[in-house]
C-alpha atoms as a PDB file:
ATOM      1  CA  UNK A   1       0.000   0.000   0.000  1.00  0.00           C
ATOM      2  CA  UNK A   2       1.355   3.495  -1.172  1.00  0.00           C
ATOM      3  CA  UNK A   3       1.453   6.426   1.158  1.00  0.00           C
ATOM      4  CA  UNK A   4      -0.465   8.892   0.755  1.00  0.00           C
ATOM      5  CA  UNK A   5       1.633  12.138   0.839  1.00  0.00           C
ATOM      6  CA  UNK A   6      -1.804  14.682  -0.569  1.00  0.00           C
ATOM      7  CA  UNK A   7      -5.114  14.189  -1.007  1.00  0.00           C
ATOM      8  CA  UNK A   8      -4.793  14.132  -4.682  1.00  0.00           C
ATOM      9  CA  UNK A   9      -2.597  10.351  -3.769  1.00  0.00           C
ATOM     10  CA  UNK A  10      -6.384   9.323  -2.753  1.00  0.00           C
ATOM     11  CA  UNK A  11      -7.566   7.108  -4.360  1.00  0.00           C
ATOM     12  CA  UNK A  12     -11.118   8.241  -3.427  1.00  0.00           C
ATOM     13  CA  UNK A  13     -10.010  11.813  -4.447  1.00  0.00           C
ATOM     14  CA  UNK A  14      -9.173  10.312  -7.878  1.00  0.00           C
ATOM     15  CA  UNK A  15     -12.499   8.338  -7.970  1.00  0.00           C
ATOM     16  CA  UNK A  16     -14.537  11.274  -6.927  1.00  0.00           C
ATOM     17  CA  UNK A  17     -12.737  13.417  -9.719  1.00  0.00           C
ATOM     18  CA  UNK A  18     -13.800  10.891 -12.252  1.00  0.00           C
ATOM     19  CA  UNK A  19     -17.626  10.974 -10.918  1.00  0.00           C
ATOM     20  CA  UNK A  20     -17.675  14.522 -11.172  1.00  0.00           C
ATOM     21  CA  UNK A  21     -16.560  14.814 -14.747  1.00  0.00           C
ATOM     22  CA  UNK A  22     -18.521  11.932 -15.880  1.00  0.00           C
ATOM     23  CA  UNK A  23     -21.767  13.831 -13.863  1.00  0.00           C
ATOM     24  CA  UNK A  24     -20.762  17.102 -15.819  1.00  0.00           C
ATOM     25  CA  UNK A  25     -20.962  15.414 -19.394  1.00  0.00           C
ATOM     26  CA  UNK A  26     -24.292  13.503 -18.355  1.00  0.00           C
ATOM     27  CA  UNK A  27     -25.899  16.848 -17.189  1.00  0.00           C
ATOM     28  CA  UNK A  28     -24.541  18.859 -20.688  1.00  0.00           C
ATOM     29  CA  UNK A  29     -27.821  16.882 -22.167  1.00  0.00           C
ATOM     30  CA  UNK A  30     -30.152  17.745 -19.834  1.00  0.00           C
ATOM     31  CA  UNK A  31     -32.645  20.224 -20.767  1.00  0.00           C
ATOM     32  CA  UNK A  32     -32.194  23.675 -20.218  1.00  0.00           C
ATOM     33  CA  UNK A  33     -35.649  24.422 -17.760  1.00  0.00           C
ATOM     34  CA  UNK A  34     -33.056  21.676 -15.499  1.00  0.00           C
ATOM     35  CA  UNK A  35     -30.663  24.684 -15.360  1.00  0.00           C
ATOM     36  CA  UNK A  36     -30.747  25.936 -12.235  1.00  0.00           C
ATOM     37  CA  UNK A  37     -32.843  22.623 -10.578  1.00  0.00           C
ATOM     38  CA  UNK A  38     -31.517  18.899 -11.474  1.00  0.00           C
ATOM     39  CA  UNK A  39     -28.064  20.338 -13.103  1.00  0.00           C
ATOM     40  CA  UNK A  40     -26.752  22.635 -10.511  1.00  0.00           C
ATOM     41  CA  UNK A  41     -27.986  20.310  -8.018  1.00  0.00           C
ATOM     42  CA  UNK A  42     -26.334  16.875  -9.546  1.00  0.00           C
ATOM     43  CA  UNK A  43     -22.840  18.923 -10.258  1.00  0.00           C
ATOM     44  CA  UNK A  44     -22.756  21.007  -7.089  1.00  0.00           C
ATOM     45  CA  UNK A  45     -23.116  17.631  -4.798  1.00  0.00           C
ATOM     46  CA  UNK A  46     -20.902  16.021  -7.167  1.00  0.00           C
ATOM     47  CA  UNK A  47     -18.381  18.114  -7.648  1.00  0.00           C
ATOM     48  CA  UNK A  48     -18.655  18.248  -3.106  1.00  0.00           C
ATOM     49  CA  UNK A  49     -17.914  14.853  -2.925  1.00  0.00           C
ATOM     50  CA  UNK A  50     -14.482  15.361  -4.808  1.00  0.00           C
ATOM     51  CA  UNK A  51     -13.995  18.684  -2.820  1.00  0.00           C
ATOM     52  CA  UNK A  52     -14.722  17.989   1.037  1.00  0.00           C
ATOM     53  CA  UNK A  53     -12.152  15.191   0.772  1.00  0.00           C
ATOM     54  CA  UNK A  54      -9.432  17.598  -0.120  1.00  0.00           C
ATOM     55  CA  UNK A  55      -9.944  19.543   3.201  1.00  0.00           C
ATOM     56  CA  UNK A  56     -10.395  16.540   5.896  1.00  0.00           C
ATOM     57  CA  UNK A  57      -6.818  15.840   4.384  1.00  0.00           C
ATOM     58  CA  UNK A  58      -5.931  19.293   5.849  1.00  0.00           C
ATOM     59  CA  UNK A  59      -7.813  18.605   9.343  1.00  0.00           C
ATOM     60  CA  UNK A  60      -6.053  15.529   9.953  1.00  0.00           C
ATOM     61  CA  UNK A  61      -4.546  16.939  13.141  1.00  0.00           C
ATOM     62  CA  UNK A  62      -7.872  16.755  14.387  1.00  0.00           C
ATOM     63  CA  UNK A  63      -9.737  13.563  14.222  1.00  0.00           C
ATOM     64  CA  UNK A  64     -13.449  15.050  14.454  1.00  0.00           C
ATOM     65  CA  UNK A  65     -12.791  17.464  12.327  1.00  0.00           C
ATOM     66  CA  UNK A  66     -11.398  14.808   9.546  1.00  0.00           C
ATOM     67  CA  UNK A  67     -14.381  12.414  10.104  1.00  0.00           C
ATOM     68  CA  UNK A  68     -16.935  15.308  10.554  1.00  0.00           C
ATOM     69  CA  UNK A  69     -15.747  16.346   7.005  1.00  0.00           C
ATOM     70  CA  UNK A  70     -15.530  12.725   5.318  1.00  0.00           C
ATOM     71  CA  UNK A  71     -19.088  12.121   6.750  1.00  0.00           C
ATOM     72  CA  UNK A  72     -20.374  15.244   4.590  1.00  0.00           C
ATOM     73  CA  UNK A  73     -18.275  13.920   1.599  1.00  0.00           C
ATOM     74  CA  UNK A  74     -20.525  10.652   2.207  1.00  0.00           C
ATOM     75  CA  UNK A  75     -23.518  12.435   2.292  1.00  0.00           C
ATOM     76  CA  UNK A  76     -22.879  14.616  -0.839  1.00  0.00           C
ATOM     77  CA  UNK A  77     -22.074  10.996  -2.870  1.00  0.00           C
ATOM     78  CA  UNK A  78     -25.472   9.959  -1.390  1.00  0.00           C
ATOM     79  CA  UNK A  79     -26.978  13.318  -2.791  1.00  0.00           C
ATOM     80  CA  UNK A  80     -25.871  12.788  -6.077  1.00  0.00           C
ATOM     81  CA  UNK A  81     -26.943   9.005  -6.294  1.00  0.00           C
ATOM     82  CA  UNK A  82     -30.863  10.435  -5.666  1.00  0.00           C
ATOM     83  CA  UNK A  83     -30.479  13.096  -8.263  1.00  0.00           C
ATOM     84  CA  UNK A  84     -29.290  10.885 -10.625  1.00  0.00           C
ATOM     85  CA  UNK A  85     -32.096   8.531  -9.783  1.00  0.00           C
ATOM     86  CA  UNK A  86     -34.327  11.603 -10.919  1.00  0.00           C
ATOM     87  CA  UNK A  87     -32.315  12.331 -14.175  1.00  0.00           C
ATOM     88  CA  UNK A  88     -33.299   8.213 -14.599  1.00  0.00           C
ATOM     89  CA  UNK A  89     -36.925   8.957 -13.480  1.00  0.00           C
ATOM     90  CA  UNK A  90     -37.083  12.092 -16.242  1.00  0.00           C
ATOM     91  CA  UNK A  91     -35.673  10.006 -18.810  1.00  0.00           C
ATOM     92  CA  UNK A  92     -32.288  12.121 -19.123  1.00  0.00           C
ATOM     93  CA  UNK A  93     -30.409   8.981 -18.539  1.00  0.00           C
ATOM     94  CA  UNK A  94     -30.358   5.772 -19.660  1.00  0.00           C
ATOM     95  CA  UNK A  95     -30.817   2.451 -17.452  1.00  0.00           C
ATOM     96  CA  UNK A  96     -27.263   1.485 -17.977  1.00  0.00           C
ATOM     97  CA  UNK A  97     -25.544   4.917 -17.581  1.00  0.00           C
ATOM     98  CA  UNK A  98     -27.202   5.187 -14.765  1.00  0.00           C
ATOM     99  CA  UNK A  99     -26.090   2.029 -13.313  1.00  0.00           C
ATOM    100  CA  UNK A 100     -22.649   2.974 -14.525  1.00  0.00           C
ATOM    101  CA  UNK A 101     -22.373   6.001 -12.784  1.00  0.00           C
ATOM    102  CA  UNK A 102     -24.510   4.958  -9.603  1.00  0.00           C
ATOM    103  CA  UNK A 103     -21.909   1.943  -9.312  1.00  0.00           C
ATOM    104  CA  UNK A 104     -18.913   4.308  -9.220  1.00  0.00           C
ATOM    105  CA  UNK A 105     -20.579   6.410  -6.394  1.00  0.00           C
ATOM    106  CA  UNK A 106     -21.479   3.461  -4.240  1.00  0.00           C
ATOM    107  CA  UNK A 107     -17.483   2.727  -4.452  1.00  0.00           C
ATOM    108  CA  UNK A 108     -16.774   6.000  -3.350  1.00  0.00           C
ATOM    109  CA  UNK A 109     -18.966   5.758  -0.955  1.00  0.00           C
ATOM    110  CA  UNK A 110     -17.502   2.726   0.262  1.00  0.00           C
ATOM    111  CA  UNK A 111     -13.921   3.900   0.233  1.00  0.00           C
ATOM    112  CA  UNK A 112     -15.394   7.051   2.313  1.00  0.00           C
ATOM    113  CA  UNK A 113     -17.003   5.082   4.901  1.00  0.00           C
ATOM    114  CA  UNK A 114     -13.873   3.245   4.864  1.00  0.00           C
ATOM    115  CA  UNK A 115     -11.993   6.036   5.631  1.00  0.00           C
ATOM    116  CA  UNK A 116     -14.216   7.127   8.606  1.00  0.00           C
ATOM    117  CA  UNK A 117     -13.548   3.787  10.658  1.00  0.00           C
ATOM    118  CA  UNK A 118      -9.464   4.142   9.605  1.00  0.00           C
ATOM    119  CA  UNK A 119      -9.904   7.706  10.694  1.00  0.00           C
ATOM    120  CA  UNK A 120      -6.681   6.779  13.178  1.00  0.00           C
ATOM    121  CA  UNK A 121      -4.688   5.514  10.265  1.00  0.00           C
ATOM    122  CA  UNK A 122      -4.829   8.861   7.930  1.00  0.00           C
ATOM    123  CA  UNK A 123      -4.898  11.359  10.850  1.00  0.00           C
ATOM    124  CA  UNK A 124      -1.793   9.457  13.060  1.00  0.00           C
ATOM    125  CA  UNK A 125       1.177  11.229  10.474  1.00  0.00           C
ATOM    126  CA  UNK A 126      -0.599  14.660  10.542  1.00  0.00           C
ATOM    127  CA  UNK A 127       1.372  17.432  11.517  1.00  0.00           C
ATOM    128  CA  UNK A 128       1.566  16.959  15.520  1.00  0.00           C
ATOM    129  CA  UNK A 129       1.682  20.560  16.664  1.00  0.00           C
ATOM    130  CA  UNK A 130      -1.573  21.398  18.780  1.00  0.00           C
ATOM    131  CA  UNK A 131      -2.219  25.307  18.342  1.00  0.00           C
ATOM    132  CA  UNK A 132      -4.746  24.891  20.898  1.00  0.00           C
ATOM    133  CA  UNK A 133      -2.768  23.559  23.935  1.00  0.00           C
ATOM    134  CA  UNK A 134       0.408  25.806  23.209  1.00  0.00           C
ATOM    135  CA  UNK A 135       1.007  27.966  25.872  1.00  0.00           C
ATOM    136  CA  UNK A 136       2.048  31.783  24.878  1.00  0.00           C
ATOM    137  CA  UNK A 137       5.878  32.964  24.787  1.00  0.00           C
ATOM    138  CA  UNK A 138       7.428  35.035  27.366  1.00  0.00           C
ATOM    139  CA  UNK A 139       8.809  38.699  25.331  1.00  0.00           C
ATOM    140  CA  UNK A 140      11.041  40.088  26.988  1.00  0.00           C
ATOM    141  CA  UNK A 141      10.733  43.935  25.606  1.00  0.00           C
ATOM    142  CA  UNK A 142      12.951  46.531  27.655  1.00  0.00           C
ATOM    143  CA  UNK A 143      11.402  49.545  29.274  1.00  0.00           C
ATOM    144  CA  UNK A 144      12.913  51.774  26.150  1.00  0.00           C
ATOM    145  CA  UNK A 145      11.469  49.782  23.570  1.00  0.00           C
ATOM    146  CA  UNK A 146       8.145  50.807  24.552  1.00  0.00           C
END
């Protein structure tokens, strides 16, 4: 197993970049009154699920913060499977596409909620200093400087 030294090394980053682009070319055919309902829905949430990812990597120093934001990743995949089960319902997509593309977003999924229970195994090399519990410096500034 590789180490992960970004969150672009993820391979649920890398999966989540694919479903967005593949959700961006589906919704190009979807009719324009969709505009600003189905389409910016489907790519907003999709397009979140490669996103939030990117910053639990940069909370990994603190454990809830890195699960709290994986958890919304999961949520955002499970968005995007229900509006693509309404582009499906509207006829916008095909049976199969759909499948295809619903398939790829229960892996992420998976590899997300995998990620929450290994939360101690991505957030154990994060950067160990601890703003919070640092105690302030001592100046010493003589009388003149003032």
């Amino acid at each position: 197993m590789a180490i992960a030294r970004g969150f672009r090394d993820l391979r649920t980053y890398q999966l989540a970049r694919e479903g967005a682009r593949r959700v961006f070319t589906l919704s190009k055919r979807f009719p324009g009154e969709e505009r600003y309902s189905l389409t910016d829905q489907v790519r907003r949430s999709s397009r979140a699920v490669k996103a939030i990812p990117a910053e639990a990597w940069a909370r990994r120093r603190y454990k809830a913060a890195f699960v709290n934001k994986v958890d919304e990743s999961l949520g955002e995949a499970y968005e995007t499977q229900s509006w693509l089960d309404d582009a499906l319902d509207c006829g916008f997509i095909d049976p199969a596409t759909h499948e295809e593309v619903d398939s790829l977003y229960r892996e992420i999924g998976a590899k997300l909620s995998a990620m929450i229970s290994r939360a101690d195994d991505f957030c154990k090399n994060a950067p160990d200093h601890d703003y919070l519990r640092d105690q302030p410096g001592t100046y010493h500034v003589d009388d003149d400087d003032l």
